[in-house]
Protein backbone atom coordinates (compact mmCIF):
# COMPACT_ATOMS: atom_id res chain seq x y z
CA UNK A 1 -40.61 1.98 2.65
CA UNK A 2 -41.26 4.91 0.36
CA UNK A 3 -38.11 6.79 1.59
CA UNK A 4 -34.51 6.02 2.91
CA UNK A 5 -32.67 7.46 5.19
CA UNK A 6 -28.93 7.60 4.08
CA UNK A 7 -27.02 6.42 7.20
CA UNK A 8 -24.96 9.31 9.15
CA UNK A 9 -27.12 12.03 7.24
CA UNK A 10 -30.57 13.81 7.65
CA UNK A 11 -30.73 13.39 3.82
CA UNK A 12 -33.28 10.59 2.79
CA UNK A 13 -34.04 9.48 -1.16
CA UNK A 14 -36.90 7.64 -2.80
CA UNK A 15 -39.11 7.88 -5.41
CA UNK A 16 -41.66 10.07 -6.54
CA UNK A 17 -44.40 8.12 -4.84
CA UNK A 18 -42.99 9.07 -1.48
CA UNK A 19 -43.85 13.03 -1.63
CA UNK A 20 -47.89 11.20 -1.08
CA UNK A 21 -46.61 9.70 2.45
CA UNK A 22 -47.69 12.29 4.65
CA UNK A 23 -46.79 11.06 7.86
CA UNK A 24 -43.47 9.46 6.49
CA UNK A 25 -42.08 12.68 5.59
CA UNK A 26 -43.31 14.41 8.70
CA UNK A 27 -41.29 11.85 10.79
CA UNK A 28 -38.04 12.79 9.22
CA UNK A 29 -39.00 16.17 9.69
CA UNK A 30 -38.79 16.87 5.87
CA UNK A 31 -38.03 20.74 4.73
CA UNK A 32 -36.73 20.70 1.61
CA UNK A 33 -37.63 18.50 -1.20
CA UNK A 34 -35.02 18.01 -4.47
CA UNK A 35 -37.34 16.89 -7.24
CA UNK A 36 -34.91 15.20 -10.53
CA UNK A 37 -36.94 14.40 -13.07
CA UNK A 38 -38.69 15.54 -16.41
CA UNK A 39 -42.56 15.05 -15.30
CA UNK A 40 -44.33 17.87 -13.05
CA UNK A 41 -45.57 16.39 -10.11
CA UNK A 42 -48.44 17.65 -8.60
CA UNK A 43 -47.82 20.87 -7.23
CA UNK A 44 -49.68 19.97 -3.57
CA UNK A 45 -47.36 17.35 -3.63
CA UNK A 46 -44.30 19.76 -2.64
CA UNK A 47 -46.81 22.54 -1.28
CA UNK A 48 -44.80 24.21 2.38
CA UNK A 49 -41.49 22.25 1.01
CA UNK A 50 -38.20 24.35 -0.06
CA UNK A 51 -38.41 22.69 -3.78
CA UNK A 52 -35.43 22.76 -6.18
CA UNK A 53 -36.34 20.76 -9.13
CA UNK A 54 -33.61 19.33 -11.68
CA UNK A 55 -35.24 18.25 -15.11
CA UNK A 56 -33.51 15.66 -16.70
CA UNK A 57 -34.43 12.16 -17.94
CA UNK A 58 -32.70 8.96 -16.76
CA UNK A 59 -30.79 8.60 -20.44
CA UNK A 60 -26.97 8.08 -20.94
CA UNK A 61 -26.92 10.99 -22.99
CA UNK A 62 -28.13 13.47 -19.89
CA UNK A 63 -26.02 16.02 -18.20
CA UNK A 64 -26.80 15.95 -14.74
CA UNK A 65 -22.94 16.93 -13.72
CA UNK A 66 -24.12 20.36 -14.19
CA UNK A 67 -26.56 20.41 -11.52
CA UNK A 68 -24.15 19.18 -8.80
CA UNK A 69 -23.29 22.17 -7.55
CA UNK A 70 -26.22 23.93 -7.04
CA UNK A 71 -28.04 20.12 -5.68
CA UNK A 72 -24.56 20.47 -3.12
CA UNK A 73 -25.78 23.90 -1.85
CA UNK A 74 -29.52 23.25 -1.66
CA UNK A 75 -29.20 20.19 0.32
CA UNK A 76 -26.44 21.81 2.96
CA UNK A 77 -29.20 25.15 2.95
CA UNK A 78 -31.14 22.42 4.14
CA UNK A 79 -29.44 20.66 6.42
CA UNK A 80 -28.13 23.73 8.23
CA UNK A 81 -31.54 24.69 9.03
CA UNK A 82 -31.85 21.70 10.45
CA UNK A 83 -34.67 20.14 8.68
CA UNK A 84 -34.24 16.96 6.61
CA UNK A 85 -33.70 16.62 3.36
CA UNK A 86 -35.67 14.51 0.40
CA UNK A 87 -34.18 13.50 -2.69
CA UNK A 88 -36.55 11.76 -5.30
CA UNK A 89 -36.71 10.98 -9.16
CA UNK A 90 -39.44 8.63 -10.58
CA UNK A 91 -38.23 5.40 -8.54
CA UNK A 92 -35.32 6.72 -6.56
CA UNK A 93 -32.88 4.01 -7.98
CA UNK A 94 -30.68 5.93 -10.90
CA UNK A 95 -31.19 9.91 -10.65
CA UNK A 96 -31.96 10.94 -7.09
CA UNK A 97 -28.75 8.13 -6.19
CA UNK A 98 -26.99 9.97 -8.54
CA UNK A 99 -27.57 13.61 -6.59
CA UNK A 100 -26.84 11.84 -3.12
CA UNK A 101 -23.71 10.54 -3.88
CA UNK A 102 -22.66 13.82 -5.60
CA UNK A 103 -23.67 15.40 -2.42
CA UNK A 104 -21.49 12.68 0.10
CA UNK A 105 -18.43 13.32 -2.48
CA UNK A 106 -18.42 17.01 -1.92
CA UNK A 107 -18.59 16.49 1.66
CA UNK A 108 -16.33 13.83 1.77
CA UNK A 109 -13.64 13.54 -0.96
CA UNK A 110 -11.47 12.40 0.98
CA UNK A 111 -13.25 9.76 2.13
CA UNK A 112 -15.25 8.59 -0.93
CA UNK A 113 -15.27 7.84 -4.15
CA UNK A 114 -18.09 7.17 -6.15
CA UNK A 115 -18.10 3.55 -5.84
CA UNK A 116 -18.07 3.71 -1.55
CA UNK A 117 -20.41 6.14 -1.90
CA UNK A 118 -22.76 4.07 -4.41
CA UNK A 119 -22.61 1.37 -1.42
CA UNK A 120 -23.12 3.66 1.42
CA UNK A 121 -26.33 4.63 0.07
CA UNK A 122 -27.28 1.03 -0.40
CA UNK A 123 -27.31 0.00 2.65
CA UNK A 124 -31.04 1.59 2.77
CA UNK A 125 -31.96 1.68 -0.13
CA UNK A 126 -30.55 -1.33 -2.06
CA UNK A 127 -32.15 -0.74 -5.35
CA UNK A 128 -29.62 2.60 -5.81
CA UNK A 129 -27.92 2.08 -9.22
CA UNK A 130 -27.04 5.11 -10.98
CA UNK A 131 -26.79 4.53 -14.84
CA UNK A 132 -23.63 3.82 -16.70
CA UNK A 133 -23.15 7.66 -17.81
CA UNK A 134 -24.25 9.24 -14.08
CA UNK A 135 -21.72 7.04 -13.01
CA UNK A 136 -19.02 8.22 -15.20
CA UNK A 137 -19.97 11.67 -14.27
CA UNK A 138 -19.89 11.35 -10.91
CA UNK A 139 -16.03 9.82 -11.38
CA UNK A 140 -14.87 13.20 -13.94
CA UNK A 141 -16.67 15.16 -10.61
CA UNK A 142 -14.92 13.67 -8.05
CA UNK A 143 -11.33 13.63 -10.28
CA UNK A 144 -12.19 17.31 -10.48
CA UNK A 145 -11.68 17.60 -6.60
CA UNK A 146 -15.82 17.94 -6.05
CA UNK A 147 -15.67 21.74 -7.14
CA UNK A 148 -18.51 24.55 -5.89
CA UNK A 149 -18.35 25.52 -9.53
CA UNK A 150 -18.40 22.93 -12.11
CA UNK A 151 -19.53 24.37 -15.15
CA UNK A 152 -16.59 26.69 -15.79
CA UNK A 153 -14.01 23.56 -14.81
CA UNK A 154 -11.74 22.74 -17.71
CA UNK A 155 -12.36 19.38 -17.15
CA UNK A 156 -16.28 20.15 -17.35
CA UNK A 157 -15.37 22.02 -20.69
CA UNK A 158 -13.41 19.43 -22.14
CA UNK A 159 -16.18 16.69 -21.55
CA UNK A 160 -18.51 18.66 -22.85
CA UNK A 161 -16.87 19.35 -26.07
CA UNK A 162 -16.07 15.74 -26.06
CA UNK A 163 -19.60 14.80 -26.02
CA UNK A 164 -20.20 17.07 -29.02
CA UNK A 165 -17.65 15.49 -30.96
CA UNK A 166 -18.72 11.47 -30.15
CA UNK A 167 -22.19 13.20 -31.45
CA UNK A 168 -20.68 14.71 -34.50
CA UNK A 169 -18.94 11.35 -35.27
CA UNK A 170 -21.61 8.96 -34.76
CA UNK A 171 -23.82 11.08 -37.35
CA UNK A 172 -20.69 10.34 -39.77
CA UNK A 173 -19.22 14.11 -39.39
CA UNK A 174 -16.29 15.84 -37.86
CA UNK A 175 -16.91 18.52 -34.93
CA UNK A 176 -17.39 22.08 -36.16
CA UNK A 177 -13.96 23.57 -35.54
CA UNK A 178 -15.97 26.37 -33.10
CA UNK A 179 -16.71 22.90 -30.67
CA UNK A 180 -13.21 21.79 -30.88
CA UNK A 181 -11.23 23.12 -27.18
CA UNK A 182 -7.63 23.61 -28.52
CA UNK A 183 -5.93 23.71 -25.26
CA UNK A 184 -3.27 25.92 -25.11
CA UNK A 185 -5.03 28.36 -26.55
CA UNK A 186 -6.90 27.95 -23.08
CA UNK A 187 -4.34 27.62 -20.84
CA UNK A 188 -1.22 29.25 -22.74
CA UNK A 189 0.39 30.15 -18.76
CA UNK A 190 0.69 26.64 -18.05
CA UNK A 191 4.15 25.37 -17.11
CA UNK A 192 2.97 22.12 -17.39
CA UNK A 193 4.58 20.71 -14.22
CA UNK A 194 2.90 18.20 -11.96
CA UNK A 195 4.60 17.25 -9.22
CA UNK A 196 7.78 19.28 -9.95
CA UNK A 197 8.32 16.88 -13.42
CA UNK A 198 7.49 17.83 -17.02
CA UNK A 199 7.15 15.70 -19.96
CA UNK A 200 8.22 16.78 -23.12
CA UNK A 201 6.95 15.16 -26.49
CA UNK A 202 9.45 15.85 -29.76
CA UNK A 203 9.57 15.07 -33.48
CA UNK A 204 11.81 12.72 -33.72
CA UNK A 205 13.14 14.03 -37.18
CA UNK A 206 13.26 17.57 -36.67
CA UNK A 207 13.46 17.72 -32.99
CA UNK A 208 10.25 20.13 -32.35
CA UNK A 209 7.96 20.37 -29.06
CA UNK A 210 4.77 18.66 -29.98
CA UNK A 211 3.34 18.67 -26.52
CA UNK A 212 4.16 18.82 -22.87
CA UNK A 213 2.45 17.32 -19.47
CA UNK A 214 -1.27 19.30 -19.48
CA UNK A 215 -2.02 18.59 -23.04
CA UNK A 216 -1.23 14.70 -23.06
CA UNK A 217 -4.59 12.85 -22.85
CA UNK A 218 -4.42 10.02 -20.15
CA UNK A 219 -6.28 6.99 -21.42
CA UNK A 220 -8.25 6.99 -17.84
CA UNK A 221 -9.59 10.31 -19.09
CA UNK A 222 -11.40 8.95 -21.95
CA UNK A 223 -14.89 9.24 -22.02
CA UNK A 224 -16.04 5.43 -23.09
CA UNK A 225 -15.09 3.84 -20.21
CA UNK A 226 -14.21 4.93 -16.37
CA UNK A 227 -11.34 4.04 -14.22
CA UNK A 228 -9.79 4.62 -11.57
CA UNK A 229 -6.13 4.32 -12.63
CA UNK A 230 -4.80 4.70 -16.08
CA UNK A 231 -3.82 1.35 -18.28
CA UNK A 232 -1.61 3.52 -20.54
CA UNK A 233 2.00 2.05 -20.32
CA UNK A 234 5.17 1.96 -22.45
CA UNK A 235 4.07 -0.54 -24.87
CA UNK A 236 1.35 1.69 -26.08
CA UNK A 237 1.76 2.50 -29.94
CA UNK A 238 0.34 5.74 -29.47
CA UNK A 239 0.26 9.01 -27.19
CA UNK A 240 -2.74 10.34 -27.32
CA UNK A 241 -2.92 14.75 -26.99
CA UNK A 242 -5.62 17.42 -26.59
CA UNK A 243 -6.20 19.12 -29.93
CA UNK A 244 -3.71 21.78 -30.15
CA UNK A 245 -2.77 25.02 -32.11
CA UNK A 246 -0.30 23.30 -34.69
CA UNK A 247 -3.06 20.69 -34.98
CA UNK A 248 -5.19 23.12 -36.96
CA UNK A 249 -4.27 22.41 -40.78
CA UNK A 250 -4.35 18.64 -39.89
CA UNK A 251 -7.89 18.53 -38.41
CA UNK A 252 -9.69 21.87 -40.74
CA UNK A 253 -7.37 21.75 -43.64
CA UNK A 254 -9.84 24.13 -45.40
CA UNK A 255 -9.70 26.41 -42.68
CA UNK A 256 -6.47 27.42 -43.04
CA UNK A 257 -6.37 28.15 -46.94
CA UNK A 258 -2.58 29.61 -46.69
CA UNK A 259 -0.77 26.09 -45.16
CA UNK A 260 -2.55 24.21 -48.78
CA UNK A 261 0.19 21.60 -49.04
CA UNK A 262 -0.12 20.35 -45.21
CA UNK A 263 -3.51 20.18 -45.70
CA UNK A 264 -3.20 17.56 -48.63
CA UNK A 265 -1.16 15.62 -46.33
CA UNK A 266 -3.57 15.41 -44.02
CA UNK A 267 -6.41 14.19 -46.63
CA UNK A 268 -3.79 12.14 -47.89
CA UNK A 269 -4.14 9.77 -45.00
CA UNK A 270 -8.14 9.51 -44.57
CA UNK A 271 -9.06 6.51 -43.52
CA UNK A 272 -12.80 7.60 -42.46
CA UNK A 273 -15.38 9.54 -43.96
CA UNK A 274 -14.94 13.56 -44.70
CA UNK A 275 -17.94 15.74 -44.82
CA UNK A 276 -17.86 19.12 -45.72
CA UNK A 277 -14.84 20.61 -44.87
CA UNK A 278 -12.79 18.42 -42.73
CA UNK A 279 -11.93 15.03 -42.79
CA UNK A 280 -13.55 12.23 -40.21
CA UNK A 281 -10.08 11.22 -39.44
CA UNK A 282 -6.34 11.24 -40.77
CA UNK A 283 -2.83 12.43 -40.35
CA UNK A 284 -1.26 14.81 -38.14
CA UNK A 285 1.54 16.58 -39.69
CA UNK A 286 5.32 17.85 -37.43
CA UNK A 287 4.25 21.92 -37.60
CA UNK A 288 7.80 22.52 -38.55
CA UNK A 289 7.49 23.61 -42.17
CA UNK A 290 11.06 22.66 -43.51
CA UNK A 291 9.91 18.97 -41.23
CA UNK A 292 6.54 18.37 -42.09
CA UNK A 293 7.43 14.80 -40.86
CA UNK A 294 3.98 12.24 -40.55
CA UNK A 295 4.16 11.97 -36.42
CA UNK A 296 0.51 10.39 -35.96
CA UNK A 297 -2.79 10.30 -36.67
CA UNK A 298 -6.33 11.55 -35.52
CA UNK A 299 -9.71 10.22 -35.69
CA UNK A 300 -12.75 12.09 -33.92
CA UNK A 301 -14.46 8.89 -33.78
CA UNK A 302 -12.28 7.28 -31.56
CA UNK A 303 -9.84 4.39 -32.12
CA UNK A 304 -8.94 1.02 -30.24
CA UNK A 305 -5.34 1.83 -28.61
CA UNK A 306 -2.69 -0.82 -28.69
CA UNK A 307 -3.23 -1.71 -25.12
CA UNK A 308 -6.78 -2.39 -25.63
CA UNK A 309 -8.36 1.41 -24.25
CA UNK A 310 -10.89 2.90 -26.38
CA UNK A 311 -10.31 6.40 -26.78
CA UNK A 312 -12.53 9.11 -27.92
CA UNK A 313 -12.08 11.27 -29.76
CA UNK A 314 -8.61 10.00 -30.55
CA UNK A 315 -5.78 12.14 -31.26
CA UNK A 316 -2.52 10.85 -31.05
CA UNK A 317 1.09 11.05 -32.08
CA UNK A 318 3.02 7.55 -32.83
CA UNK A 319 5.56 6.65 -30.23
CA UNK A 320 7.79 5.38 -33.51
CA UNK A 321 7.63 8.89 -34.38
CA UNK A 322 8.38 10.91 -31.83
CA UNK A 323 10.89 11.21 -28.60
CA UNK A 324 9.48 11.44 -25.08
CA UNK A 325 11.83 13.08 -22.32
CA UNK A 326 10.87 13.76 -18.99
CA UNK A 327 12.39 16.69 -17.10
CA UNK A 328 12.26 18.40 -13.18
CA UNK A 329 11.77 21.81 -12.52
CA UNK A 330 14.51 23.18 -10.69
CA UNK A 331 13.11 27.06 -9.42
CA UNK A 332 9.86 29.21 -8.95
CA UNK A 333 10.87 30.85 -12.73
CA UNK A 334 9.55 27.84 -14.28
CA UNK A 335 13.50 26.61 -15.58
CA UNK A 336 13.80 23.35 -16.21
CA UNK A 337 16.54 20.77 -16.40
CA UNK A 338 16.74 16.96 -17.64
CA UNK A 339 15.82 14.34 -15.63
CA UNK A 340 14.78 11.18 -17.75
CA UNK A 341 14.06 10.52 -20.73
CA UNK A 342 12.55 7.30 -22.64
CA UNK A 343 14.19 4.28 -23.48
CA UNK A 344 14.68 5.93 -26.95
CA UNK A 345 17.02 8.34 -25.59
CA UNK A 346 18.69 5.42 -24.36
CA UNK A 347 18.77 3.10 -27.94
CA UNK A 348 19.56 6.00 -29.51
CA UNK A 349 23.45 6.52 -27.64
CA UNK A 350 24.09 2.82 -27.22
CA UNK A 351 23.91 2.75 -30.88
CA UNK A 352 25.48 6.10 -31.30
CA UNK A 353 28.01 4.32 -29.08
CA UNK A 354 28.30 1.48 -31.27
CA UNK A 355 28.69 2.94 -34.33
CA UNK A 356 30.99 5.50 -32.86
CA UNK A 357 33.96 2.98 -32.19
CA UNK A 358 33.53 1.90 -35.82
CA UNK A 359 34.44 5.42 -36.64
CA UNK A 360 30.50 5.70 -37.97
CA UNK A 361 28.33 9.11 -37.33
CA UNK A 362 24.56 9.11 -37.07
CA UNK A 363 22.83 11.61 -39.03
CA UNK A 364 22.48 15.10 -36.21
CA UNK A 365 19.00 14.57 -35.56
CA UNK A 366 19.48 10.71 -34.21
CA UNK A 367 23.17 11.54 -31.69
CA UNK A 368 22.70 11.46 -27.98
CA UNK A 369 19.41 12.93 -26.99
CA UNK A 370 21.14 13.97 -23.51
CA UNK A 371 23.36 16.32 -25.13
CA UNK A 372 20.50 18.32 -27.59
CA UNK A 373 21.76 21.58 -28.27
CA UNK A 374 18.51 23.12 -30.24
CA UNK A 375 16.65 22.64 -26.47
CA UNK A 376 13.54 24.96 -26.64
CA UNK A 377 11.22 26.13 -24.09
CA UNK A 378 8.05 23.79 -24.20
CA UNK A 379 6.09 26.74 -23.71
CA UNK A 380 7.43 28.81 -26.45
CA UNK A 381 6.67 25.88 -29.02
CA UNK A 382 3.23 24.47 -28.81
């Protein structure tokens, strides 16, 4: 058959072929035709149709998150008239699947997730296969909660730049600092709390706020490789961070011509290829100028993690490095107060314990982590 009907909906898909089947698409009472593809079709073709056609090409490097939003809305126009719906690309296996389960997320995100949606459309038409990069669209759309407006989402934003970046790097370059989304530039109100808890990531020498819960870079938020649930764990020899202010002299040392001997530390520790201005990869830097401590490393063309997760581009401070403690908010003003903090905390006093019935002091910076008195607002110190 030259067109499916996707069970439960007045929405049908197929390939281009099936916009010559006359009596087909007068059966299903067809109104409005979604056309996603690069080649015109004859215009007769979709002659007394509503037509909304998407021009992309069935390539991994094609954005066709973008036109979610608008496919959502013609399709429901459609619907709510109550005419049927066509959805077609070339063969109606990769693009036009890709559209209809955009379509059953935002209707049902509750529901379904891309893969249950993937196999509710193929129960008619079982050739639907999306390719590898619709399909890892369609998962950053439906972690973005399936929004009416996608292409002013952060996480739309931050995909995008990411894109330009893996581009940048596989030429051999690093991003153009104007591609680069330092995030709390963008989103300097955040508290930074999910679910009422806030993680905190410190220098471990000097004790500074390197990062806190929105700008830590889940490894299931990568974009090589799509998941549904995040393999980072303890054991992982890095965190990995969204570029960030005090990044700045690390990742454009030339940029910032006043902060000269921070930027030879960070060319210090190339270990890819610099062109032009700023190095392909190296070391990040504690922003603390009487610190200047090396807490990590960056490279924009992605790096293997410890756990195995490929991570692009890959910016990330060294859990040797650094001390991770996890605190609550306690009122609507945003105050916070310790809750947990890593197993480092934890090494840190039994051997502060140790050494203290030997009538032995550790050095300020290394005493019990519960009782820090230079505590500073993670907001205050990005």
């Amino acid at each position: 058959m030259t067109l499916n009907q996707i069970e439960g909906h007045n929405l049908y898909i197929g390939g281009v072929i099936s916009l010559r089947n006359k009596a087909a698409l007068q059966k299903a009472n067809i109104t409005h035709v979604v056309s996603v593809l690069r080649m015109h079709p004859d215009e007769n073709l979709t002659e007394g149709f509503q037509h909304l056609k998407i021009e992309v090409d069935d390539v991994d490097d094609e954005d066709l998150l973008q036109y979610f939003a608008t496919a959502n809305a013609f399709i429901q126009a459609g619907l709510d008239a109550g005419g049927g719906v066509l959805v077609h690309c070339a063969m109606g296996k990769s693009r036009s699947a890709a559209i209809c389960i955009a379509y059953l997320l935002h209707r049902q995100p509750k529901n379904l997730d891309p893969e249950s949606a993937l196999e509710l459309v193929r129960k008619t038409r079982a050739i639907a296969e999306p390719n590898e990069d619709f399909m890892k669209q369609l998962w950053l759309y439906y972690e973005m909660g399936c929004p009416d407006d996608v292409t002013n989402d952060p996480a739309y934003l931050r995909w995008q730049s990411h894109r330009q970046i893996e581009l940048s790097a596989a030429c051999g370059k690093a991003p153009e600092i104007d591609v680069v989304r330092f995030e709390d530039e963008l989103q300097p109100d955040s508290d930074g709390a999910e679910g009422g808890k806030l993680t905190e990531i410190r220098c471990r020498k000097c004790r500074r706020i390197l990062a806190t819960t929105p700008f830590i870079n889940p490894h299931d938020k990568d974009s090589k490789t799509p998941s549904k649930q995040s393999t980072e764990g303890v054991d992982c020899a890095h965190i990995f961070l969204h570029p960030l202010t005090w990044m700045r002299p690390c990742l454009f040392p030339a940029q910032d011509s006043s902060q000269t001997s921070r930027s030879s530390s960070a060319a210090d520790g190339l270990a890819g290829t610099a062109t032009g201005d700023a190095p392909l990869s190296g070391r990040l830097t504690c922003p603390n100028p009487k610190c200047e401590a090396n807490v990590g490393k960056f490279a924009w063309q992605g790096l293997r993690c410890s756990c195995g997760k490929w991570v692009v581009p890959a910016i990330g401070v060294a859990r040797a490095r650094v001390d991770v403690t996890e605190r609550k908010v306690t009122d609507s003003s945003g105050s916070v107060s310790a809750l947990s903090s890593t197993s480092t905390k934890n090494n840190y006093n039994s051997i502060n314990n140790r050494l203290g019935a030997m009538g032995i002091r550790l050095p300020p910076h290394m005493r019990g982590i519960a009782h820090d008195s230079n505590d500073q607002s993670p907001r205050n110190n990005l």
